[in-house]
Protein backbone atom coordinates (compact mmCIF):
# COMPACT_ATOMS: atom_id res chain seq x y z
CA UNK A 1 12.55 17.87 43.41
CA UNK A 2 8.90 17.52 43.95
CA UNK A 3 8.50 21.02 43.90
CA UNK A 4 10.00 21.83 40.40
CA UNK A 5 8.27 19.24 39.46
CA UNK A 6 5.02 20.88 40.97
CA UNK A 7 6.00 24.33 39.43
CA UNK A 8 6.19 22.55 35.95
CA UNK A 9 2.76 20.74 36.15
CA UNK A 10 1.31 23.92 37.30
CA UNK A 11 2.74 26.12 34.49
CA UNK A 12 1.86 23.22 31.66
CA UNK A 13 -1.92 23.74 33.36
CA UNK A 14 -2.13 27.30 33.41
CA UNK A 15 -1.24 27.35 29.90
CA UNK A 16 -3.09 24.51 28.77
CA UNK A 17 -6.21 24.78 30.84
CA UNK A 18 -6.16 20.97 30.25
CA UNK A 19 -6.03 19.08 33.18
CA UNK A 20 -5.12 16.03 30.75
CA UNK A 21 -1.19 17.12 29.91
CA UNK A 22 -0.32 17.50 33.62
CA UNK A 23 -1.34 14.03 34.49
CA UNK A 24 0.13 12.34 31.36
CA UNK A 25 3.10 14.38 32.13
CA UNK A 26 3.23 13.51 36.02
CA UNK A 27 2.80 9.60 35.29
CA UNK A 28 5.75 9.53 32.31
CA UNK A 29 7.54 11.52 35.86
CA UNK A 30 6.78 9.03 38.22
CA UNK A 31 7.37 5.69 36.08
CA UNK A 32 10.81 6.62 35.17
CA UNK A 33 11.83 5.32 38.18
CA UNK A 34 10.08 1.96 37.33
CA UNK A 35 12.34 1.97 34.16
CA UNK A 36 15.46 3.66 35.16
CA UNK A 37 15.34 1.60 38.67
CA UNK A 38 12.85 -1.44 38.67
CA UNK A 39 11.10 0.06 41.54
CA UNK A 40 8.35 2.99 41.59
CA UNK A 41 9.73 4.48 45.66
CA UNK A 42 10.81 7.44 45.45
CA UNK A 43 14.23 7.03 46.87
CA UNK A 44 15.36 5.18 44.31
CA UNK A 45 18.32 7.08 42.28
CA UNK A 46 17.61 10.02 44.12
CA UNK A 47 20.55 12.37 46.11
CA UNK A 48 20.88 15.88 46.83
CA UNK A 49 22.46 16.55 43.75
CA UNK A 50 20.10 14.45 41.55
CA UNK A 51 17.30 16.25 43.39
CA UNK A 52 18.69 19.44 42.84
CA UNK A 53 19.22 19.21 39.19
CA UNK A 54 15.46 17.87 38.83
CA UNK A 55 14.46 21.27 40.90
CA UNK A 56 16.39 23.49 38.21
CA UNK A 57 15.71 21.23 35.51
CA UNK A 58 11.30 21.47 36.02
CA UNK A 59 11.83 24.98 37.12
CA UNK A 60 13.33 26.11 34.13
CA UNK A 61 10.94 24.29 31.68
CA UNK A 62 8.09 25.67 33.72
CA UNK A 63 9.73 29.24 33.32
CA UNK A 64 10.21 28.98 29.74
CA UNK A 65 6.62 27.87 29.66
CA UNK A 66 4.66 30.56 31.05
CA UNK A 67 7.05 33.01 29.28
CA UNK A 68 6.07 31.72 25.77
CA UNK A 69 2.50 30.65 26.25
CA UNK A 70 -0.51 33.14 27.51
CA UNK A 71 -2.19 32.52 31.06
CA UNK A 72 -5.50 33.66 31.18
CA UNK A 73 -7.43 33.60 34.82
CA UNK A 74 -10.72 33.87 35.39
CA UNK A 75 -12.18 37.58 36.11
CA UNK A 76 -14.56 37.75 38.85
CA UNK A 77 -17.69 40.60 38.07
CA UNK A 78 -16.83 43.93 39.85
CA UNK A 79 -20.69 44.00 40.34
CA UNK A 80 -23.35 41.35 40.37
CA UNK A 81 -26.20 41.93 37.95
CA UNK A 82 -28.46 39.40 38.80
CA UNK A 83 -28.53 37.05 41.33
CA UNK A 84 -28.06 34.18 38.78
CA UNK A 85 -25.43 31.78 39.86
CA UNK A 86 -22.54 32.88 37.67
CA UNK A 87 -20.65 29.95 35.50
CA UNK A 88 -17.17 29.80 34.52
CA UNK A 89 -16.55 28.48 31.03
CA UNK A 90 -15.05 24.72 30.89
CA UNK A 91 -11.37 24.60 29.21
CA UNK A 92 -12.12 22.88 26.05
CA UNK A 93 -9.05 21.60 24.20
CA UNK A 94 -7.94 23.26 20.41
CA UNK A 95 -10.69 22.93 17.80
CA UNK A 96 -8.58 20.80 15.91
CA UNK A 97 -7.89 17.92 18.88
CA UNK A 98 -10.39 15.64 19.38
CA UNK A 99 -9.89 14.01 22.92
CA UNK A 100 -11.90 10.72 22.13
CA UNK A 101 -10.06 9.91 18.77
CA UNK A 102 -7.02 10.98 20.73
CA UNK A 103 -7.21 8.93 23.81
CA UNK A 104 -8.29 5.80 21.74
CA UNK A 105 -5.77 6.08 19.12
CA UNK A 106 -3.22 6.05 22.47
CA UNK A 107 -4.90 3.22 24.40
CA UNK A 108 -4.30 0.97 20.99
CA UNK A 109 -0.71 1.23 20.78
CA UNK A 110 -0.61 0.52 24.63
CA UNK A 111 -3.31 -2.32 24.15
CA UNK A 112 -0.74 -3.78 21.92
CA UNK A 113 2.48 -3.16 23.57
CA UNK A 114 0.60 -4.89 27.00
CA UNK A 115 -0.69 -8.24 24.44
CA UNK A 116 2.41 -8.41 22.62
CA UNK A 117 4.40 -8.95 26.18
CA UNK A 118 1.63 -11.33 27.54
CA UNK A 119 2.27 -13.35 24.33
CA UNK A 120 5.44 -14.05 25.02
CA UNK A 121 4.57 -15.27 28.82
CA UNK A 122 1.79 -17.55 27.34
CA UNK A 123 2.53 -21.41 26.62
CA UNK A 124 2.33 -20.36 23.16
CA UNK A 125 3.93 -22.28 19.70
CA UNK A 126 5.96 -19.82 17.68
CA UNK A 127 3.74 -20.07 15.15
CA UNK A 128 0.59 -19.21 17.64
CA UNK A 129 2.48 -16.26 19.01
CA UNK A 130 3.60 -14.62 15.80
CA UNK A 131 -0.12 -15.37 14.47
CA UNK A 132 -1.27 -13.67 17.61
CA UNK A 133 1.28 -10.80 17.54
CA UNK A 134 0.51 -10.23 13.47
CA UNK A 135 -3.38 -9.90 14.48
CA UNK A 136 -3.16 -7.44 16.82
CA UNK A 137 -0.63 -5.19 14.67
CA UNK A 138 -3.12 -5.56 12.08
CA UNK A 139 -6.14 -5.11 14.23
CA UNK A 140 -4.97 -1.84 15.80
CA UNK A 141 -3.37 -0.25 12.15
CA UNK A 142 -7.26 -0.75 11.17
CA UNK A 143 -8.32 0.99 14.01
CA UNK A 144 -5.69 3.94 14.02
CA UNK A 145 -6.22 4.44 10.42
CA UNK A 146 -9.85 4.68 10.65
CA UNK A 147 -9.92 7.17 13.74
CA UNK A 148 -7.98 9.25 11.22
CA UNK A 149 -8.83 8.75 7.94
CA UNK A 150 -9.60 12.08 7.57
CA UNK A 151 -6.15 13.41 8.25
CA UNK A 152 -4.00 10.41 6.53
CA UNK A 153 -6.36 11.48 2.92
CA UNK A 154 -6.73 14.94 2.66
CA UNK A 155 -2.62 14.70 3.54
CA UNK A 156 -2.22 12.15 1.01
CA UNK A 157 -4.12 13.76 -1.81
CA UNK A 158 -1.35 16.80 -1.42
CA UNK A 159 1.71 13.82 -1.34
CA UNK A 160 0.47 12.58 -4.65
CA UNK A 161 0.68 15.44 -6.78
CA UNK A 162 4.34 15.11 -6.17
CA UNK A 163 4.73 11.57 -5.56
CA UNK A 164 8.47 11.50 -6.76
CA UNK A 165 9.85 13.71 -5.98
CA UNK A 166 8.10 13.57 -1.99
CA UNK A 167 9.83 9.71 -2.78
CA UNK A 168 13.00 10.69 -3.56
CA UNK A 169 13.25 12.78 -0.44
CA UNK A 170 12.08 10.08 1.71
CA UNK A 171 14.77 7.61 0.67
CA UNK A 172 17.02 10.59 1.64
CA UNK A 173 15.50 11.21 4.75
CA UNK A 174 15.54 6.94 5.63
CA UNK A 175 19.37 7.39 4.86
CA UNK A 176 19.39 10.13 7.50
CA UNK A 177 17.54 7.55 9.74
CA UNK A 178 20.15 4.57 9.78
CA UNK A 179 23.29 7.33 10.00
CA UNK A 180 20.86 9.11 13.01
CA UNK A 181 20.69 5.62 14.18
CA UNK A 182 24.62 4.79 13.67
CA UNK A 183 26.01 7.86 15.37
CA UNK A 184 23.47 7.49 18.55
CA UNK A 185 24.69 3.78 19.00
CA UNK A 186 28.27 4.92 18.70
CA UNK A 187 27.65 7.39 20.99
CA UNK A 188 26.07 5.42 23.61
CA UNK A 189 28.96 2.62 23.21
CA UNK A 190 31.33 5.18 24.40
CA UNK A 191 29.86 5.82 27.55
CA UNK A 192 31.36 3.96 30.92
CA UNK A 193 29.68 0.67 30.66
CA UNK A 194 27.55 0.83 28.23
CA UNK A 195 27.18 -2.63 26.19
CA UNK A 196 29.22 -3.18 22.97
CA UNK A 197 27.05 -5.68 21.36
CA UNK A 198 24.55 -5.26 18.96
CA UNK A 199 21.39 -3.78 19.75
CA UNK A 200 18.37 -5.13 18.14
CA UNK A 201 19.74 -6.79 15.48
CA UNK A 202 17.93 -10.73 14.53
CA UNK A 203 20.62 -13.39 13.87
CA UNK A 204 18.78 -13.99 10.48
CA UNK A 205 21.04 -16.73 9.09
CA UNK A 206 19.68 -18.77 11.97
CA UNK A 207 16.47 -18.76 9.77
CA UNK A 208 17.13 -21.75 7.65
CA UNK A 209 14.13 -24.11 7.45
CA UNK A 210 11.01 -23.30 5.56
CA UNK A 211 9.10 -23.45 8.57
CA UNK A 212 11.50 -20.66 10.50
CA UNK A 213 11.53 -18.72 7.43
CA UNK A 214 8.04 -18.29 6.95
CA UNK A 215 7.67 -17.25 10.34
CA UNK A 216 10.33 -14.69 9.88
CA UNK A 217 8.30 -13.07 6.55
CA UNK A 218 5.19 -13.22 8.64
CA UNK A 219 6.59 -11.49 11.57
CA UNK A 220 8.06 -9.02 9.04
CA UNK A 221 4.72 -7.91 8.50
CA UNK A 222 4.16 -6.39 11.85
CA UNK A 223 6.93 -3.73 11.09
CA UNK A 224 5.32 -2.57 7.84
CA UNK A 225 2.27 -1.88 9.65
CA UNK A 226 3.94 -0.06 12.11
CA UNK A 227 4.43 2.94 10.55
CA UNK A 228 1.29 3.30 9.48
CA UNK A 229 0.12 3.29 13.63
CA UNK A 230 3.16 4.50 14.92
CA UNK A 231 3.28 7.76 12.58
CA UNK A 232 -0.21 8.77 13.08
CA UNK A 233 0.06 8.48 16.90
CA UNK A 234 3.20 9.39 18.10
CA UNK A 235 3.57 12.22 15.26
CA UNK A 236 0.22 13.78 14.86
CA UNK A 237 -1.93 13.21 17.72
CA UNK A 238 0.90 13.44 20.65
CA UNK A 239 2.60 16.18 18.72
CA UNK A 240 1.39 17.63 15.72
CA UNK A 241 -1.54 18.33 16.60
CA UNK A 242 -0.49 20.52 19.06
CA UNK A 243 0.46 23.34 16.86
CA UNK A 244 -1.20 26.20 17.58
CA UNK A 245 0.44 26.07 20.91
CA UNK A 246 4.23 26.54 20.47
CA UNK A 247 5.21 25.42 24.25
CA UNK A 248 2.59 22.55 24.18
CA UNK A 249 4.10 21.73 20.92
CA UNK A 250 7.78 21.43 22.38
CA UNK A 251 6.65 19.44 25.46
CA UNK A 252 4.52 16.96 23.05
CA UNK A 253 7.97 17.04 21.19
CA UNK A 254 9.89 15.30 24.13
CA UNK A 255 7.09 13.49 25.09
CA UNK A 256 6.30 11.83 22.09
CA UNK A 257 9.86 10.72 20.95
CA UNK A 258 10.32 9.46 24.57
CA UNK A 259 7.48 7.42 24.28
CA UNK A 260 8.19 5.88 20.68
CA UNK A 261 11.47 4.91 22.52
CA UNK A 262 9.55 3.21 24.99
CA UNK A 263 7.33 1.66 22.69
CA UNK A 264 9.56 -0.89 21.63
CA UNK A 265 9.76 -2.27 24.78
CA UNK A 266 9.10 -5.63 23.53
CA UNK A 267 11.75 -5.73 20.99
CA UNK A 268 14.45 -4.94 23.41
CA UNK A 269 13.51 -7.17 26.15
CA UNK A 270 12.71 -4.16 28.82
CA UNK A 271 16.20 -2.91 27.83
CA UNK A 272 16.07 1.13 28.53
CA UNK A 273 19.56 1.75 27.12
CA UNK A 274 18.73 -0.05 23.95
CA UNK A 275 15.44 2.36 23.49
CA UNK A 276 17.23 5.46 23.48
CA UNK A 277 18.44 5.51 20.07
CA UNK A 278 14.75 4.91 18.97
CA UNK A 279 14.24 8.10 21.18
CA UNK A 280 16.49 10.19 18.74
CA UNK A 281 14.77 8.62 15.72
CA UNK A 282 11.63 9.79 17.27
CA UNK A 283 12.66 13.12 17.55
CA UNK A 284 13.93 13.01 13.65
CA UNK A 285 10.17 11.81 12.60
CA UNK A 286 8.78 14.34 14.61
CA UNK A 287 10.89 17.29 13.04
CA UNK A 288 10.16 15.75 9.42
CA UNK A 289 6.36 16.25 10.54
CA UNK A 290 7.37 19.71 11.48
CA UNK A 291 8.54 20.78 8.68
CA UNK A 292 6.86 18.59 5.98
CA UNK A 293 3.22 19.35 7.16
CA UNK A 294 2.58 15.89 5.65
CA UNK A 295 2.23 12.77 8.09
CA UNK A 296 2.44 10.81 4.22
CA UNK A 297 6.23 11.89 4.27
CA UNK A 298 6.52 10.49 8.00
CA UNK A 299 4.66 7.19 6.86
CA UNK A 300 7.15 6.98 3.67
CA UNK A 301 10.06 7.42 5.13
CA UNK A 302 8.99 4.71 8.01
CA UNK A 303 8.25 2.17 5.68
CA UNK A 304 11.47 2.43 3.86
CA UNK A 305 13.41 2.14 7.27
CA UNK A 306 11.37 -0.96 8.16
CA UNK A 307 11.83 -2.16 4.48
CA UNK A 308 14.96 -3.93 5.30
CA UNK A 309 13.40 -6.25 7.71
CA UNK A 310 10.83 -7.23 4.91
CA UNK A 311 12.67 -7.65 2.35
CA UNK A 312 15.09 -10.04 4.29
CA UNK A 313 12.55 -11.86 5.33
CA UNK A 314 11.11 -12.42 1.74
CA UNK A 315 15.11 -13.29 0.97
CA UNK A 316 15.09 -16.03 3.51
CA UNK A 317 11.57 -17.43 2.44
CA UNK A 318 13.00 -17.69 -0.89
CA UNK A 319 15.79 -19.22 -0.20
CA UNK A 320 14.62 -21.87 2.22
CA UNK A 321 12.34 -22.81 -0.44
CA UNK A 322 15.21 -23.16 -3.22
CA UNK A 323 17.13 -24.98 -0.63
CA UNK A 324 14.69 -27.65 -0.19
């Protein structure tokens, strides 16, 4: 197993000639087993056969790798022409990636993922905690957007000049989102003992005070931020941006929807199997990206998923009030 895996990291380097990839690549490796098994030794969940499907598994990927990118080594002069101590050129990353903007735009969204889940272990009011939770959503959207301002206008200037009909696709596309959604549940519900119940779905009706209501519309805000962080992130800088190297580009694909799956770690409760669908739906964003060349139709089409939750919790501010 380890040396597939090995073979994989070594082929994603070669290619890359960024150290970077193999390392983010080798820690998502070695904290599955944290998340599939609650423990990081290496034992855990593994057999000969498991082992031997991980070999084929990383060799294969690492084949298909160095077949579709270009490895380039370093020539060493046939003759030295001066006794100058010769240099190899440093691997620099595309001129389109900046590794700064990058890395902060990531260490946000896991800044917030690690306060969100100490909020909920603090000795906290609900009120305090969705205050708390509502800041740092906000704070980090402000900082995401601003590391990328450049991107989210020029790409919105080109949205604009067909703003309905780039609309009217979007609602499509959020359709496609909740059947996505439906079919991967279903799916999963089928498998040997998998969980029937509903998965990440709020018992809103239990929302019936004006106090529990507002805190309902103000948590509601949180998830029309979201999109906003979670697009430019997950879709441009851990994919998109990755273009001009098609089997970077399909790795970042993977990587990115398994980590917007992850993501929403809070909202599940640690629950892996009820990530996965958000996995798929990651995977669907990043293939809108893909094809749309427009992070504005990724952003859209987010906001109109996470509409629902908004507008119920407007519903149930509105009606708490009327009730009293």
């Amino acid at each position: 197993m380890a040396m597939g895996i090995g073979f994989f990291l070594a082929a994603v380097y070669l290619i890359t000639h960024n150290l970077w990839l193999p390392i983010l690549f080798h820690g998502l490796v070695d904290a599955f087993d944290q998340v599939a098994f609650g423990t990081l030794s290496n034992n855990a969940g593994t057999s000969l056969t498991n082992s031997v499907v991980y070999a084929v598994v990383f060799l294969a990927l690492g084949l298909l790798v160095l077949q579709r990118g270009t490895v380039q080594f370093a020539q060493t002069p046939a003759k030295k022409t001066t006794k100058r101590k010769q240099h190899t050129a440093p691997a620099t990353l595309p001129a389109n990636i900046s590794a700064t903007k990058s890395i902060l735009a990531v260490a946000a969204i896991v800044v917030e993922l690690i306060l969100g889940d100490l909020s909920a272990k603090l000795s906290m009011s609900k009120t305090s905690r969705t205050i708390f939770v509502v800041l740092i959503g906000l704070g980090v959207c402000v900082w995401v957007v601003s590391l990328y301002r450049d991107v989210l206008g020029a790409q919105w200037r080109q949205y604009r000049q067909h703003f309905w009909r780039n609309f009217a696709i979007d609602f499509g596309l959020m359709i496609g989102v909740y059947v996505l959604l439906a079919i991967v549940r279903f799916g999963m519900k089928q498998l040997p003992g998998a969980s029937t119940t509903a998965m990440g779905v709020t018992d809103w009706l239990s929302f019936q005070t004006v106090a529990s209501a507002s805190l309902a519309f103000l948590s509601s805000l949180v998830v029309m931020m979201a999109p906003f962080t979670e697009e430019v992130v997950f879709r441009h800088v851990l994919f998109y941006q990755w273009r001009n190297n098609k089997a970077v580009m399909v790795l970042m694909f993977v990587f990115s929807s398994v980590a917007f799956g992850l993501i929403h770690w809070n909202n599940f409760n640690g629950q892996v199997m009820q990530m996965v669908p958000y996995m798929f739906i990651g995977a669907f964003f990043a293939l809108i990206y893909a094809f749309s060349r427009n992070i504005w139709q990724n952003i859209m089409t987010h906001l109109l998923f996470n509409s629902l939750q908004f507008l119920s919790g407007i519903f149930l501010l509105v009606f708490a009030l009327l009730q009293r």
